[in-house]
C-alpha atoms as a PDB file:
ATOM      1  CA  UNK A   1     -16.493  12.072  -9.665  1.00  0.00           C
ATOM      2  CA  UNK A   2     -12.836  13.228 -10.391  1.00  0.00           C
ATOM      3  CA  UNK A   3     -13.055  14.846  -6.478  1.00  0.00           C
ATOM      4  CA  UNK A   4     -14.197  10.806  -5.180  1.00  0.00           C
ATOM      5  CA  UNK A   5     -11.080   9.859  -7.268  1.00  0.00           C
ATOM      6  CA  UNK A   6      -8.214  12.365  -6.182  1.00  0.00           C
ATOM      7  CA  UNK A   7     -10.006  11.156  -2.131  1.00  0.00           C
ATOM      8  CA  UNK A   8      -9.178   7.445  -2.716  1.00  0.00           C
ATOM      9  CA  UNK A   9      -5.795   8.026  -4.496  1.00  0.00           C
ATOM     10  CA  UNK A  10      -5.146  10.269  -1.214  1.00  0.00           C
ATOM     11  CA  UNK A  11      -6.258   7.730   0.797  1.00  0.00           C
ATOM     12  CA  UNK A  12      -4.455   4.950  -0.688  1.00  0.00           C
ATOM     13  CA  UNK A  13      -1.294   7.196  -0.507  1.00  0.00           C
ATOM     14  CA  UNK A  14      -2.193   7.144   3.446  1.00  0.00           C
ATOM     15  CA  UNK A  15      -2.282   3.698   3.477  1.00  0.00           C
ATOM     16  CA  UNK A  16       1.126   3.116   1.631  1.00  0.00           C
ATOM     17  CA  UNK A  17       2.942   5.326   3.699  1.00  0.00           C
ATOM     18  CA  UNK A  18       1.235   4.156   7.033  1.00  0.00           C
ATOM     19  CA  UNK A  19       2.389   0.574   5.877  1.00  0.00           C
ATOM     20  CA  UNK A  20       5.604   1.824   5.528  1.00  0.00           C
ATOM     21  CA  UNK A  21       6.010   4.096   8.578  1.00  0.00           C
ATOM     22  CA  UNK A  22       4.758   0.883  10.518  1.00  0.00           C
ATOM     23  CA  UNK A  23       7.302  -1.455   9.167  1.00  0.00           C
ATOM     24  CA  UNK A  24      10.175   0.962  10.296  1.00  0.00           C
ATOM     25  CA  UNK A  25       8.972   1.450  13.445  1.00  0.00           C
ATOM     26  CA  UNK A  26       6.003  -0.339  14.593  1.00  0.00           C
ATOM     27  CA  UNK A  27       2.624   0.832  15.666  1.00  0.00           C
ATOM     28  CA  UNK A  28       3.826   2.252  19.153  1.00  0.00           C
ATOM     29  CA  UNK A  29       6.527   4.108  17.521  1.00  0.00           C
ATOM     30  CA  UNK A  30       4.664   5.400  14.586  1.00  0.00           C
ATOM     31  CA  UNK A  31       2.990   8.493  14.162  1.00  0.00           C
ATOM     32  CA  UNK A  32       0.734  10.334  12.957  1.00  0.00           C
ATOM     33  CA  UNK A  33       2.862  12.960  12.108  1.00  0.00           C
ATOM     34  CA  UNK A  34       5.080  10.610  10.663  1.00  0.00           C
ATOM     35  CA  UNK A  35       2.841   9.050   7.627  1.00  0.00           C
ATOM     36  CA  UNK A  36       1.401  12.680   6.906  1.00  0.00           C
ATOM     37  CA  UNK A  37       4.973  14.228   6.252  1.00  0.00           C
ATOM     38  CA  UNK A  38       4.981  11.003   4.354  1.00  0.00           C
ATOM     39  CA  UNK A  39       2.174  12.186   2.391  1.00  0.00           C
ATOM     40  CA  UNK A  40       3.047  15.345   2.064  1.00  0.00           C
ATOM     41  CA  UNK A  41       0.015  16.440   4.115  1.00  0.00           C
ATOM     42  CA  UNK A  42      -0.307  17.959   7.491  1.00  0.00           C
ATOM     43  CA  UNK A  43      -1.517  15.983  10.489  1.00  0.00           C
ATOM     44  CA  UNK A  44      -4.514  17.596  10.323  1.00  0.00           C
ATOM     45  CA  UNK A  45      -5.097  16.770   7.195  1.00  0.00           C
ATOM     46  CA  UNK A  46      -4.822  13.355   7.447  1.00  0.00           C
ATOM     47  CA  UNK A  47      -7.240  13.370  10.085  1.00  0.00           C
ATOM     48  CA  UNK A  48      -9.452  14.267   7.340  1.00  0.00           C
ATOM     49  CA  UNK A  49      -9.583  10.756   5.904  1.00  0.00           C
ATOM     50  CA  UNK A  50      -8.835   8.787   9.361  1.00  0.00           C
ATOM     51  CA  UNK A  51      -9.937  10.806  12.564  1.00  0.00           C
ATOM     52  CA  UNK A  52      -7.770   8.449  14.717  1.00  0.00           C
ATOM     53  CA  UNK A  53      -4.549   6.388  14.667  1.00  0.00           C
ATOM     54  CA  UNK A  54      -6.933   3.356  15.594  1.00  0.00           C
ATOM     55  CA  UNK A  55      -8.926   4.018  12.565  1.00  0.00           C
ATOM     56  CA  UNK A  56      -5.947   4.201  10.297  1.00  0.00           C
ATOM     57  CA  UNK A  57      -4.435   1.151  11.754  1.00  0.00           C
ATOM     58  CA  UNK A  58      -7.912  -0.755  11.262  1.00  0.00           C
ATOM     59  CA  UNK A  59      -7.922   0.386   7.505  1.00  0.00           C
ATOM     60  CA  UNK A  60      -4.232  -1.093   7.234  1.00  0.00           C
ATOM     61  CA  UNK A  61      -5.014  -4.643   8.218  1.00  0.00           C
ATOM     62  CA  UNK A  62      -8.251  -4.379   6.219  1.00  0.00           C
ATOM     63  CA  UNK A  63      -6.622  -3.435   3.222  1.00  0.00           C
ATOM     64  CA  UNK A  64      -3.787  -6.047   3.477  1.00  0.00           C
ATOM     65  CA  UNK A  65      -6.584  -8.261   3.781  1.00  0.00           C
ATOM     66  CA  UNK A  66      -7.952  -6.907   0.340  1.00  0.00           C
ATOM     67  CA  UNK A  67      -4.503  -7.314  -1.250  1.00  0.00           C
ATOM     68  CA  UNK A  68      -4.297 -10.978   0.357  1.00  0.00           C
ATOM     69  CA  UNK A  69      -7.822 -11.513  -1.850  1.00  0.00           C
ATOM     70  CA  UNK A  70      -6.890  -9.820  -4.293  1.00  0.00           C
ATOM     71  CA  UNK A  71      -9.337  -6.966  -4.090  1.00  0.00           C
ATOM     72  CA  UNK A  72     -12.657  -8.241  -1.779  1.00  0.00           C
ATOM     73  CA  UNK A  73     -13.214  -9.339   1.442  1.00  0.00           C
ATOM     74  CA  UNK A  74     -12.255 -12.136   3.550  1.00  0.00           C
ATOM     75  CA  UNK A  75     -15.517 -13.564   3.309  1.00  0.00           C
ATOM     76  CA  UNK A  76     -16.341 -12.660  -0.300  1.00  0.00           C
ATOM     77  CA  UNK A  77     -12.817 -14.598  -1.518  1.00  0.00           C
ATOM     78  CA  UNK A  78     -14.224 -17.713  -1.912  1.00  0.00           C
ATOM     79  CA  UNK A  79     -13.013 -21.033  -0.883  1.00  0.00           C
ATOM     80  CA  UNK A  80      -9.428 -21.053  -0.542  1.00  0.00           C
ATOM     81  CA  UNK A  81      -7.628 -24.125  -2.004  1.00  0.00           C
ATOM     82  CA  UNK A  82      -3.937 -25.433  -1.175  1.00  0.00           C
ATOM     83  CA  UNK A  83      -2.353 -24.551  -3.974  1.00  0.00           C
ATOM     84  CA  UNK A  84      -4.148 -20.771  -3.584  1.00  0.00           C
ATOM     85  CA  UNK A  85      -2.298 -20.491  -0.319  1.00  0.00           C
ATOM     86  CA  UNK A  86       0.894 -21.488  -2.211  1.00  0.00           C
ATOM     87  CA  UNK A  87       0.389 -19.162  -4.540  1.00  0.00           C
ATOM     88  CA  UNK A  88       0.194 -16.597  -1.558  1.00  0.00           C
ATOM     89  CA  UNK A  89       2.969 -17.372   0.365  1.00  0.00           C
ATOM     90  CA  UNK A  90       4.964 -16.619  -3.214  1.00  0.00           C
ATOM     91  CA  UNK A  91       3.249 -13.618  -3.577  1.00  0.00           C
ATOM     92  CA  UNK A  92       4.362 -12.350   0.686  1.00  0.00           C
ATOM     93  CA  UNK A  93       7.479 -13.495  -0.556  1.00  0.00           C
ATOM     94  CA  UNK A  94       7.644 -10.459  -2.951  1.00  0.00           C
ATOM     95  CA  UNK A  95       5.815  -7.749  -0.423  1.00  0.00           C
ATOM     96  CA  UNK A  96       8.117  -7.922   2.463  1.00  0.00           C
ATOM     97  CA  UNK A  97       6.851  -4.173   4.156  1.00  0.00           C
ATOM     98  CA  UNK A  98       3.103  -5.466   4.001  1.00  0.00           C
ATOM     99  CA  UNK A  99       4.764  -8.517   5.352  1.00  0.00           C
ATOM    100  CA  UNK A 100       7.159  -6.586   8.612  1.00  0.00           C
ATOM    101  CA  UNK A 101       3.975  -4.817   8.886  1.00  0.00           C
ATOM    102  CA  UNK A 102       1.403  -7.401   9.549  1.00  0.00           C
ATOM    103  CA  UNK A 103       3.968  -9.061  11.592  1.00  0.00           C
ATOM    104  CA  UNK A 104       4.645  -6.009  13.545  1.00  0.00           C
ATOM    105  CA  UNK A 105       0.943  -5.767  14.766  1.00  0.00           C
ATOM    106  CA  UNK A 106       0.458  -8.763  15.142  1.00  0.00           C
ATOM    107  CA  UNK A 107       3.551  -9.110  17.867  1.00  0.00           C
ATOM    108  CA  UNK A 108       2.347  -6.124  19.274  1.00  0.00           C
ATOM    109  CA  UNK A 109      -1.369  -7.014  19.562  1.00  0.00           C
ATOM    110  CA  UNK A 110      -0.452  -9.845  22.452  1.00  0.00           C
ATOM    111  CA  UNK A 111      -0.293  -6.730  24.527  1.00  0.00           C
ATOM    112  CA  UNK A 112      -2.925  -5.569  26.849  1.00  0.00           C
ATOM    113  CA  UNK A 113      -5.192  -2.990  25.494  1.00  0.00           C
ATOM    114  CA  UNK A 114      -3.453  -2.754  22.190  1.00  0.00           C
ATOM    115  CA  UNK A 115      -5.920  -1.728  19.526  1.00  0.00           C
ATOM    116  CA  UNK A 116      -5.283  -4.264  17.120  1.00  0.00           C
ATOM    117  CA  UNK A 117      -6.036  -7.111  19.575  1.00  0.00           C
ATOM    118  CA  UNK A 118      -9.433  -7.155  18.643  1.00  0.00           C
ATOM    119  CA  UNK A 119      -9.208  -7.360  15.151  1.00  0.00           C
ATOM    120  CA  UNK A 120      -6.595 -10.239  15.291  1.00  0.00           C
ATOM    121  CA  UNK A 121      -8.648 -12.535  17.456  1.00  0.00           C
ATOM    122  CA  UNK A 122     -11.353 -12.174  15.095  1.00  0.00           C
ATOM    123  CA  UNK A 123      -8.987 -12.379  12.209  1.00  0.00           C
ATOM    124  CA  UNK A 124      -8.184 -15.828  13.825  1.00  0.00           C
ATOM    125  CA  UNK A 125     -10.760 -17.206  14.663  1.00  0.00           C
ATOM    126  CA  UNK A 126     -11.822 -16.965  11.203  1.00  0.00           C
ATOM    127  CA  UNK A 127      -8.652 -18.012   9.077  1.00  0.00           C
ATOM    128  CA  UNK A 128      -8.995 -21.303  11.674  1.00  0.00           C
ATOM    129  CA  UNK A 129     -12.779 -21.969  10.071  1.00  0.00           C
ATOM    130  CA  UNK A 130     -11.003 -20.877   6.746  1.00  0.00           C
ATOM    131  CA  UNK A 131      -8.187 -23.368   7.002  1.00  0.00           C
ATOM    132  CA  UNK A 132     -10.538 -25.612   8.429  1.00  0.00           C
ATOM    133  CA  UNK A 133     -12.774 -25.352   4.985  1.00  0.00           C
ATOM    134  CA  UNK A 134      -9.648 -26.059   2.594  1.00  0.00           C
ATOM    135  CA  UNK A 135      -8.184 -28.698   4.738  1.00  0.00           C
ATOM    136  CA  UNK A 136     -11.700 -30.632   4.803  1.00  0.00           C
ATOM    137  CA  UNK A 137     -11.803 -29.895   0.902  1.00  0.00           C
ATOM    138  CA  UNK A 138      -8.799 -31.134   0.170  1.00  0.00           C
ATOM    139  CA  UNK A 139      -8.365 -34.203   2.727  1.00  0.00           C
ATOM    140  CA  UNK A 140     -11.892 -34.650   3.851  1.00  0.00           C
ATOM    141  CA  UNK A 141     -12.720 -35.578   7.362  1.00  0.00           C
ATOM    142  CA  UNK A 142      -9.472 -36.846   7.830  1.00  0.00           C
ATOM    143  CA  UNK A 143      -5.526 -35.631   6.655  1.00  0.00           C
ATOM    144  CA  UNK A 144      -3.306 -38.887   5.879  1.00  0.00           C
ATOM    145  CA  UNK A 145      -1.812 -38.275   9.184  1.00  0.00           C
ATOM    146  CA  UNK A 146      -5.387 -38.947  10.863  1.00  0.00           C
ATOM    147  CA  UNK A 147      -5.959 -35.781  12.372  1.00  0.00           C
ATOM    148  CA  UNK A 148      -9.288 -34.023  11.956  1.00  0.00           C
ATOM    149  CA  UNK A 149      -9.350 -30.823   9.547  1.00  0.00           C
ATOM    150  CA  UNK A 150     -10.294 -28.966  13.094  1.00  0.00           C
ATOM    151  CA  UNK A 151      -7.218 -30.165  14.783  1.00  0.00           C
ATOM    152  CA  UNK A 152      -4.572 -29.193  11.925  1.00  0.00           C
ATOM    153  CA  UNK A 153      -5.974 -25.418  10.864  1.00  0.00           C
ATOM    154  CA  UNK A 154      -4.411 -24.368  13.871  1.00  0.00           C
ATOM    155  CA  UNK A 155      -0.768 -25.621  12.753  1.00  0.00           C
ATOM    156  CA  UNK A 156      -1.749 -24.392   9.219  1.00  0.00           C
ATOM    157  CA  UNK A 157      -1.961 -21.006  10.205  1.00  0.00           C
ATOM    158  CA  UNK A 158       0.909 -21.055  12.657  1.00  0.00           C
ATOM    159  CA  UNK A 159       3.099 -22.642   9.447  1.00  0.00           C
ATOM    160  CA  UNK A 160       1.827 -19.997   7.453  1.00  0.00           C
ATOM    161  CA  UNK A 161       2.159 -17.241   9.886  1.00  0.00           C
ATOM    162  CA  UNK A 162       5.547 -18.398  11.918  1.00  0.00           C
ATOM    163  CA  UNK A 163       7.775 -18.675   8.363  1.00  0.00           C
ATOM    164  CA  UNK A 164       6.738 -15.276   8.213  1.00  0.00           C
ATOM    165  CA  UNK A 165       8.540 -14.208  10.692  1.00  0.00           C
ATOM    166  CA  UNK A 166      11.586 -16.553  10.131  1.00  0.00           C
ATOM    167  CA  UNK A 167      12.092 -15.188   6.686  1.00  0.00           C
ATOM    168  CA  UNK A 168      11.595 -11.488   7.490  1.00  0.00           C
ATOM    169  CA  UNK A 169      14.486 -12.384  10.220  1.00  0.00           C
ATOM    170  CA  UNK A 170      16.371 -14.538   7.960  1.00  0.00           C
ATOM    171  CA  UNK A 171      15.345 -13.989   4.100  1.00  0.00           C
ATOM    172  CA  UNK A 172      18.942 -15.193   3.402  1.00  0.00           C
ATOM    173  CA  UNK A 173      18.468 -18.805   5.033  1.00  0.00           C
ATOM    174  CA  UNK A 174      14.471 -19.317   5.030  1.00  0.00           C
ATOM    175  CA  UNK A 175      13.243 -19.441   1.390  1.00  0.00           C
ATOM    176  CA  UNK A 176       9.413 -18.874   2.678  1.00  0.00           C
ATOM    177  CA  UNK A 177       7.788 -20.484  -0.466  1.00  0.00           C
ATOM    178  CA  UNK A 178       9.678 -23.234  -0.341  1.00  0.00           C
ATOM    179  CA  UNK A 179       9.429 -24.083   3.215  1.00  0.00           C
ATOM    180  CA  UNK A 180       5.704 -23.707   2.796  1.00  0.00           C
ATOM    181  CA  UNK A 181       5.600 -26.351  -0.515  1.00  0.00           C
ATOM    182  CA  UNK A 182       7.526 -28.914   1.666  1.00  0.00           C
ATOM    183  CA  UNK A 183       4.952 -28.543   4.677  1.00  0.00           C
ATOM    184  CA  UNK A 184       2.253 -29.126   2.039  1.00  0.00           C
ATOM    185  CA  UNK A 185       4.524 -32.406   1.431  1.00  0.00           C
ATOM    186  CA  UNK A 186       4.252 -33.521   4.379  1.00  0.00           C
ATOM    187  CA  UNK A 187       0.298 -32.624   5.005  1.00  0.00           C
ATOM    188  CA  UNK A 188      -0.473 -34.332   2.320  1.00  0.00           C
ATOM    189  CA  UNK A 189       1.589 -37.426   2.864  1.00  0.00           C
ATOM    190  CA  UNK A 190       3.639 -37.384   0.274  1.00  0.00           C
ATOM    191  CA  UNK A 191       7.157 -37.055  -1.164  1.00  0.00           C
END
């Protein structure tokens, strides 16, 4: 049991340090060299625990999602609400390397044959059906504005995704939660 233990500390060390190794220089530019010196291990051994870069980078957008639910699955979360996805915008707010990171892939998975591009159109497609869900739980069939829940996920997730990026390029001028309370505002209709 304590030998299962010391393998997932190790392997969350991997994690950390990949996060971190990404956010300073992207996935292109990081190693694996790089996150094992990190680590303290050798490359090989950090092979051990990932045999690729691909499946290291797979295990860091899985486990962001984990942190994101706060320990399960996508799927296994539950229904999100409005005012959960507030509450996670102020929680990014305080994580800004998981934040660079995810934002990192994610620019870099527009690019032909990139290995993340698969796991972000999945992603995607299912934080649209997600948003899709709380929008139609919270509004119904149809937002004040009079668009369908199907027709505003998409701009949901690009709010949630694009002030992001604003505040990891401006965290002096874009104050991320509160951007994200005043677009609730104005989903919801009122002031």
């Amino acid at each position: 049991m304590a030998v299962r233990a010391r393998s997932e500390e190790r392997r969350g060390d991997i994690l950390r340090a990949a996060v971190e190794v990404i956010a300073e220089r992207g996935y292109r530019g990081a190693t694996l060299g790089a996150v094992a010196e990190r680590v303290g291990l050798t490359q090989q051994g950090l092979l051990h625990y990932f045999p690729s870069k691909e499946s290291l980078l797979v295990a860091v957008l899985e486990e962001r999602d984990r942190w994101d639910t706060g320990g399960g699955s996508r799927g296994a979360a539950g229904p999100w609400r409005l005012d959960l996805l507030d509450s996670l915008v102020e929680y990014n707010a305080m994580r800004p390397g998981i934040v660079q990171t995810f934002s990192a892939l994610l620019g870099e998975s527009v690019t032909d044959g990139h290995p993340a591009r698969e796991f972000f159109t999945e992603r995607y497609a299912q934080v649209r059906a997600e948003m899709t869900a709380v929008l139609r739980a919270e509004f119904g069939e149809r937002l004040p504005s009079g668009l369908t829940p199907e027709q505003a996920a998409p701009l949901l997730t690009a709010v949630l995704d694009g002030l992001q990026y604003q505040w990891l390029l401006a965290p002096e001028a874009v104050d991320m939660p509160a951007a994200f309370r005043s677009f609730l505002v104005l989903l919801r209709g009122t002031a």
